[in-house]
Protein backbone atom coordinates (compact mmCIF):
# COMPACT_ATOMS: atom_id res chain seq x y z
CA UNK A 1 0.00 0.00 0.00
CA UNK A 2 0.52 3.82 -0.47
CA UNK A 3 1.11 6.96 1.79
CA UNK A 4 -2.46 7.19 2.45
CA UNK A 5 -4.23 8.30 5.77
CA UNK A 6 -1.23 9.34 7.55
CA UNK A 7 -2.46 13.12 9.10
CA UNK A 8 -4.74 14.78 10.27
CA UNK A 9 -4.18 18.29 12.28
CA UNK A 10 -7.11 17.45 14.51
CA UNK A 11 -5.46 14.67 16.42
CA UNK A 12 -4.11 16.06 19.38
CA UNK A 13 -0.23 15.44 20.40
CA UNK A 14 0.90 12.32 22.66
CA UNK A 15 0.64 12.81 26.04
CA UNK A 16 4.05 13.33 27.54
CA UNK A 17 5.49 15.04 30.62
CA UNK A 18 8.61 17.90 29.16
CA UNK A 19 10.82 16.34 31.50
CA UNK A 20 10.29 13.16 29.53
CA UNK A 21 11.33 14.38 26.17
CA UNK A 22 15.04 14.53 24.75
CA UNK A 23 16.72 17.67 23.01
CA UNK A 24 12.90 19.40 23.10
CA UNK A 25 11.03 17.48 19.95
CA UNK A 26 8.70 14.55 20.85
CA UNK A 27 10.06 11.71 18.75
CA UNK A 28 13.05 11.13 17.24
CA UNK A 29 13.87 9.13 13.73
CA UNK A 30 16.14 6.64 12.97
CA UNK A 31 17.19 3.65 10.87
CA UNK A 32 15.96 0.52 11.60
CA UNK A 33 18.52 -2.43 11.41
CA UNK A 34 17.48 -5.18 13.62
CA UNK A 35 15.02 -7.87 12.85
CA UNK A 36 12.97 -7.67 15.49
CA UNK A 37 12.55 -4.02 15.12
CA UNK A 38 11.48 -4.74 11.65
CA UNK A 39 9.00 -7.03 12.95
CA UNK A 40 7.75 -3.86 15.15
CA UNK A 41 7.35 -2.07 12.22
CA UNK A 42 4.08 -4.34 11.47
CA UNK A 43 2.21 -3.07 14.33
CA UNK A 44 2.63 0.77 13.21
CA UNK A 45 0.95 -0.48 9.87
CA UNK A 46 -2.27 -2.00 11.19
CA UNK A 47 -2.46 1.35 14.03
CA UNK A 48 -1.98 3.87 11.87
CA UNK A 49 -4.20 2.15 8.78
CA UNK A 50 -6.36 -1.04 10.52
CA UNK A 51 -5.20 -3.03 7.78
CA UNK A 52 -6.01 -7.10 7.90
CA UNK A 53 -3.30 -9.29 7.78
CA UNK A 54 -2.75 -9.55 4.11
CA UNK A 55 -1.84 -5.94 3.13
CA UNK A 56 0.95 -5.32 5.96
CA UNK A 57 4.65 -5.71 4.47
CA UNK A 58 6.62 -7.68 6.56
CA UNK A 59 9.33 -7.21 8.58
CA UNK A 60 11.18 -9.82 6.82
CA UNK A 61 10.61 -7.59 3.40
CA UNK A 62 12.22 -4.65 5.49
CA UNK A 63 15.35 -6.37 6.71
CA UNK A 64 16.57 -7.54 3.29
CA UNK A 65 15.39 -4.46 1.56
CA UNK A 66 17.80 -2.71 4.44
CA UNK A 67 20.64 -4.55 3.18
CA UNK A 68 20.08 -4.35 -0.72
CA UNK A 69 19.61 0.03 -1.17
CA UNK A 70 15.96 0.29 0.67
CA UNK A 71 15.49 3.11 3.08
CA UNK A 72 13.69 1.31 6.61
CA UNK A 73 13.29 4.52 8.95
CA UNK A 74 11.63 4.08 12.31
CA UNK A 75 10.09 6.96 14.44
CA UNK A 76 9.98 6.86 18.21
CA UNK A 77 9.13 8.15 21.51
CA UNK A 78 11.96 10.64 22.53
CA UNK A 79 12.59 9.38 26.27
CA UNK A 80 15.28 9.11 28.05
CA UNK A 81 17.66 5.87 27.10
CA UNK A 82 16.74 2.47 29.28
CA UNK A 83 12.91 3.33 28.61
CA UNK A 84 11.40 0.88 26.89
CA UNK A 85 8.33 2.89 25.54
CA UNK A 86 11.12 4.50 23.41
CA UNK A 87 11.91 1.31 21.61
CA UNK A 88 8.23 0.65 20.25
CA UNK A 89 7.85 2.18 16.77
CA UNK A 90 5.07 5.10 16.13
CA UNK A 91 6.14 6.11 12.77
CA UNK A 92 7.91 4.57 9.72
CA UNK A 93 9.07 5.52 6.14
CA UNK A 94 10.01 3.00 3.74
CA UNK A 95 11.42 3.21 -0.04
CA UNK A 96 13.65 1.88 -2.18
CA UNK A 97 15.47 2.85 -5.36
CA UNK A 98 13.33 2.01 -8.94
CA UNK A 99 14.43 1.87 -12.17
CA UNK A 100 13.27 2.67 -15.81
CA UNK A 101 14.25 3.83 -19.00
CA UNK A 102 18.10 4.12 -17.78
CA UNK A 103 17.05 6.56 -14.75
CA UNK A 104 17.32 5.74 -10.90
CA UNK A 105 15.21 7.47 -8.64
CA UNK A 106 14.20 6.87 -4.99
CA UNK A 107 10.28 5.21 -4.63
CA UNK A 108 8.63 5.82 -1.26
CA UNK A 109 6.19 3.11 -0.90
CA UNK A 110 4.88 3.23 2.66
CA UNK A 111 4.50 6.71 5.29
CA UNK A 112 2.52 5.29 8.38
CA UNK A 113 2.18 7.59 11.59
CA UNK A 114 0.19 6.02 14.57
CA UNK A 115 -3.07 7.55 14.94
CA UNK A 116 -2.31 9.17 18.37
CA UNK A 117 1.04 10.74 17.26
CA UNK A 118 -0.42 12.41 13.83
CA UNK A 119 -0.30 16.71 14.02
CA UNK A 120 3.17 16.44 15.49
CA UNK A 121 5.66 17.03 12.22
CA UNK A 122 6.40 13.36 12.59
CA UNK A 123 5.26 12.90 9.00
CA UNK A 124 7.54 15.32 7.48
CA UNK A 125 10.46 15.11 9.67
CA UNK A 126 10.26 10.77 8.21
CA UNK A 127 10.03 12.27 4.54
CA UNK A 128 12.68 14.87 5.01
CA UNK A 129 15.20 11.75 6.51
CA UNK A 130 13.97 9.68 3.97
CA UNK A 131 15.31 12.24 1.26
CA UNK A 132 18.39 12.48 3.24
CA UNK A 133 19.25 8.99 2.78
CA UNK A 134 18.41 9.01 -0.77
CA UNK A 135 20.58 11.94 -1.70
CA UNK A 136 23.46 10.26 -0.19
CA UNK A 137 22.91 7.15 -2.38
CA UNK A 138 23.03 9.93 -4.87
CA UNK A 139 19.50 10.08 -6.37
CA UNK A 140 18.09 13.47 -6.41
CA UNK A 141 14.23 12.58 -7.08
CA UNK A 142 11.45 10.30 -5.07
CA UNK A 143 7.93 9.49 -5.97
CA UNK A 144 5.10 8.28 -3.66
CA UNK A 145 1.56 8.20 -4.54
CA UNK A 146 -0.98 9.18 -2.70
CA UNK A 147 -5.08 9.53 -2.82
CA UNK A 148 -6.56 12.54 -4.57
CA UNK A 149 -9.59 12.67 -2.23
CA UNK A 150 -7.78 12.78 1.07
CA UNK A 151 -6.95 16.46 0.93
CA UNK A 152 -4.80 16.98 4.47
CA UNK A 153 -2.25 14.68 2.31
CA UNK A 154 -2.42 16.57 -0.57
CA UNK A 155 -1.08 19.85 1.91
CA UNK A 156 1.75 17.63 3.29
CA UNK A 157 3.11 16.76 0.07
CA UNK A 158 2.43 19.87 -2.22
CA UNK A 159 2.54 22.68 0.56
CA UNK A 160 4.91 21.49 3.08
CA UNK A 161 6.98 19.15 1.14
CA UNK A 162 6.97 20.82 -2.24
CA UNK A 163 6.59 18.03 -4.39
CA UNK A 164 3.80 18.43 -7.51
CA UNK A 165 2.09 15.49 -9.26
CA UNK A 166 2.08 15.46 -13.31
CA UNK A 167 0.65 12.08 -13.53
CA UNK A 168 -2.96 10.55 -12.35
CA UNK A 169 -3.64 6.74 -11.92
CA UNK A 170 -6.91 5.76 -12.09
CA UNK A 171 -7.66 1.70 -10.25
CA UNK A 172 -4.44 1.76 -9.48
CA UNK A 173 -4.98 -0.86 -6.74
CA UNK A 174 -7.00 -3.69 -5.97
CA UNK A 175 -8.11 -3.00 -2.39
CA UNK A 176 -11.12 -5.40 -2.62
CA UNK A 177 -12.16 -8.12 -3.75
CA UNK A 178 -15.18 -7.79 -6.11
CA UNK A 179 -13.70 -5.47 -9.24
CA UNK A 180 -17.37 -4.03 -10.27
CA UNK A 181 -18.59 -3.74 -6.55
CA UNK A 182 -15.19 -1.92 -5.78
CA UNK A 183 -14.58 1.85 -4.80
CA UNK A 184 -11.86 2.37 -7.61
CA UNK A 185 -8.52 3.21 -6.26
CA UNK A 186 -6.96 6.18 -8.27
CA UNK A 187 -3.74 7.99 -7.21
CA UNK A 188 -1.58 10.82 -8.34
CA UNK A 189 1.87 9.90 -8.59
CA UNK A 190 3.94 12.69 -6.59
CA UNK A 191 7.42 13.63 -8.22
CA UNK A 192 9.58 15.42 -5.49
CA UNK A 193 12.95 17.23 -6.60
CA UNK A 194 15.48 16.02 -3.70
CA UNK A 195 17.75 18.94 -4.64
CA UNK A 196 15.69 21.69 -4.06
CA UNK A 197 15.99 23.21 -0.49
CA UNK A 198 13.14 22.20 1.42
CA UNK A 199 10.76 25.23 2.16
CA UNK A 200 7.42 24.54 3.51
CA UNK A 201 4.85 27.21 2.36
CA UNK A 202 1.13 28.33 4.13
CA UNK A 203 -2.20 26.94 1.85
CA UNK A 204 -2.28 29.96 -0.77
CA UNK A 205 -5.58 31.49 -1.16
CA UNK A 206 -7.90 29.62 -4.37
CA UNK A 207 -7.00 32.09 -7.29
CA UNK A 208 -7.66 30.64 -10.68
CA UNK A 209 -9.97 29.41 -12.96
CA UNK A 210 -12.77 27.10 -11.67
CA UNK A 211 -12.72 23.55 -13.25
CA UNK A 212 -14.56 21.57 -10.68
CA UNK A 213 -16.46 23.17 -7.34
CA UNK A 214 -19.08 21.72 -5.31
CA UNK A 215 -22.47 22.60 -5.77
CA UNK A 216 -24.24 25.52 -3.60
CA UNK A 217 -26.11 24.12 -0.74
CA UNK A 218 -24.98 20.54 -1.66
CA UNK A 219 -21.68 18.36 -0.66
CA UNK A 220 -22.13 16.81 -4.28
CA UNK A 221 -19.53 18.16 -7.15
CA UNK A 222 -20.80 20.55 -9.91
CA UNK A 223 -20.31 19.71 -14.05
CA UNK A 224 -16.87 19.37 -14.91
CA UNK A 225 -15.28 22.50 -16.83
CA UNK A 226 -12.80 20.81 -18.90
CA UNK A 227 -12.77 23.55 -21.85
CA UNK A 228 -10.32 26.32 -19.69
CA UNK A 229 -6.83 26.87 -20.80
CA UNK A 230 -5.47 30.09 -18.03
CA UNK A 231 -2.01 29.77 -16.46
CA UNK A 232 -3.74 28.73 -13.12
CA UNK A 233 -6.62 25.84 -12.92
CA UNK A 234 -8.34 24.63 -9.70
CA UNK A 235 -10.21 21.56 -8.83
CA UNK A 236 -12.00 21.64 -5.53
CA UNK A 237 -11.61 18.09 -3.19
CA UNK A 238 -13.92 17.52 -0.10
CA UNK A 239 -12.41 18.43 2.96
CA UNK A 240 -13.72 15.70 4.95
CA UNK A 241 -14.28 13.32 2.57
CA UNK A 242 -14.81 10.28 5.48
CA UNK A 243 -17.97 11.88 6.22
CA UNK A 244 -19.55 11.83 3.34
CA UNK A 245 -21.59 8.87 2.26
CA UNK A 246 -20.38 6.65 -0.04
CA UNK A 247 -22.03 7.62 -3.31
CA UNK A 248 -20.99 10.90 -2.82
CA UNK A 249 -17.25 9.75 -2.21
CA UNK A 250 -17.61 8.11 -5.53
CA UNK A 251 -19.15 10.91 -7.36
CA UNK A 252 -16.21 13.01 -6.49
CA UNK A 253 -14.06 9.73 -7.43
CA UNK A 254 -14.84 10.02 -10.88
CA UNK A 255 -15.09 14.08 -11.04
CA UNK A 256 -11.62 14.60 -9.63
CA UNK A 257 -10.64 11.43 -12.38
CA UNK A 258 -12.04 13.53 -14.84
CA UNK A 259 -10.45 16.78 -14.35
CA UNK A 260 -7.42 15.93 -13.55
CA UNK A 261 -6.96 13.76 -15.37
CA UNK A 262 -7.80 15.88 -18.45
CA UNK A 263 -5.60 18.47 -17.20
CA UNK A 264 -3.01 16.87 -16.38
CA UNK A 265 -3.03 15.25 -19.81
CA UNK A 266 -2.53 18.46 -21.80
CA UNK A 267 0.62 19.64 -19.80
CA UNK A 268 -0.84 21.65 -16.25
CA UNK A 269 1.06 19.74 -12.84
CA UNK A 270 -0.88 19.53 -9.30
CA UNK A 271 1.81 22.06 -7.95
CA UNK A 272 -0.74 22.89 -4.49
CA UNK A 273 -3.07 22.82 -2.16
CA UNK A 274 -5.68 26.01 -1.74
CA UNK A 275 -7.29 26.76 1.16
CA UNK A 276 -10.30 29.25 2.13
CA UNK A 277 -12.39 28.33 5.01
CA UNK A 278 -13.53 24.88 5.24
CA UNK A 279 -12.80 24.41 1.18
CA UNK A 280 -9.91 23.40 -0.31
CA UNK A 281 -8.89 22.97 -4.24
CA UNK A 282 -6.28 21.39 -5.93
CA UNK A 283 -3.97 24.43 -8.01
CA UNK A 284 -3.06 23.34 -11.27
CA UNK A 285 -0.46 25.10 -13.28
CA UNK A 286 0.86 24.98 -16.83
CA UNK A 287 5.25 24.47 -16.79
């Protein structure tokens, strides 16, 4: 699985006494080299996601993807050392180098934060180690994908991270196991340029042309506008999309597929995240 589900800025921060914490931050990030610490790193998978059995990667694909150019980072509990809640994992990042056409890049596969430590910067201080490591295996670019609907995601990896998506996958997964019956899976695939300093920027007002809102008085999306061609496009997401039922989910499935897709497909790139109130939209831009 992806980098799905991993924030949300209304969880509140782990309770822990100051005197408890190390060098001021919460949690500190490391790699992970031992096999039973790789076994560890199961648990933060089904906490932070609820998966079943059969979609959490082993520890025993961690440990030899450690040893063959994979990137196995652990987060923890910054306590004092002897403590043994600092050994149990509440974070991980895990990627590996891919290859096509000639070029070598860096993949990030999973990003998993435990439910009770997400609103901390625990999910990019993992990405901005993760990029570490990866520059010093001398790749300069990483890709992750992530889920167009879940917007907070779409701020961590466009706003604070910097990264822009150019491409859009639609069933990328099979999640389930009836295909028609199925809430498709689509993704945008996240490009990240690892030698860029890292600047995280605030949600930018939504200034643009409109190519998808929601309707007035109604959590349903309006009729594509697929016709614009301005510098600046936007795409409005659902905020919350876990509250809404799951017709309407699927009606903004196949909206955002539409308009993204379409833009994306004549040369615009997902470059951020726009905020104004409770509504957020997806800022498209022409290179």
């Amino acid at each position: 699985m992806t980098e799905e589900d991993i924030l949300s800025s209304q969880s509140p921060e782990p309770s822990q006494s100051p005197q408890a914490r190390v060098d001021g931050r919460p949690f500190v990030v490391r790699d992970v080299t031992d096999p039973w610490a790789f076994r560890a790193l199961e648990h933060v998978q089904v906490r932070a996601w609820g998966y079943p059995d059969r979609e959490v990667l082993p520890g025993t694909m961690f440990r030899i993807s450690a040893v063959t150019g994979g990137v196995v980072l652990g987060a923890y509990a910054n306590l004092p050392p002897g403590d043994p809640a600092g050994q149990v994992p509440v974070g991980l990042a895990f990627g590996f180098p891919a290859l096509r056409g000639g070029e070598i890049w860096h993949h990030s596969h999973l990003l998993a934060v435990h439910p009770q430590w997400r609103g901390t910067g625990m999910a990019v201080a993992l990405k901005l180690a993760q990029r570490e490591r990866a520059l010093a295996q001398g790749l300069t670019r990483m890709t992750w994908t992530f889920d167009p609907l879940v917007a907070r995601n779409a701020r961590l990896n466009l706003g604070k991270l910097g990264a822009v998506a150019r491409t859009y996958l639609p069933d990328w997964y099979a999640l389930e196991d009836d295909r028609a019956a199925a809430f498709p899976a689509d993704r945008l695939m996240v490009e990240w340029d690892l030698t860029r300093p890292h600047a995280g920027r605030p949600a930018p007002p939504p200034r643009g042309q409109v190519a998808l809102e929601a309707l007035d008085d109604d959590l349903r999306p309006g009729a594509a506008r697929l016709y614009l061609a301005g510098g600046r496009v936007l795409a409005e997401v659902p905020a919350r999309p876990e509250v809404l039922e799951e017709s309407v989910r699927r009606e903004w499935r196949l909206a955002l597929r539409e308009v993204l897709g379409t833009y994306l497909s004549r040369g615009y790139v997902v470059t951020d995240l726009a905020r104004a109130g409770h509504r957020a939209h997806y800022v498209l831009s022409r290179e």
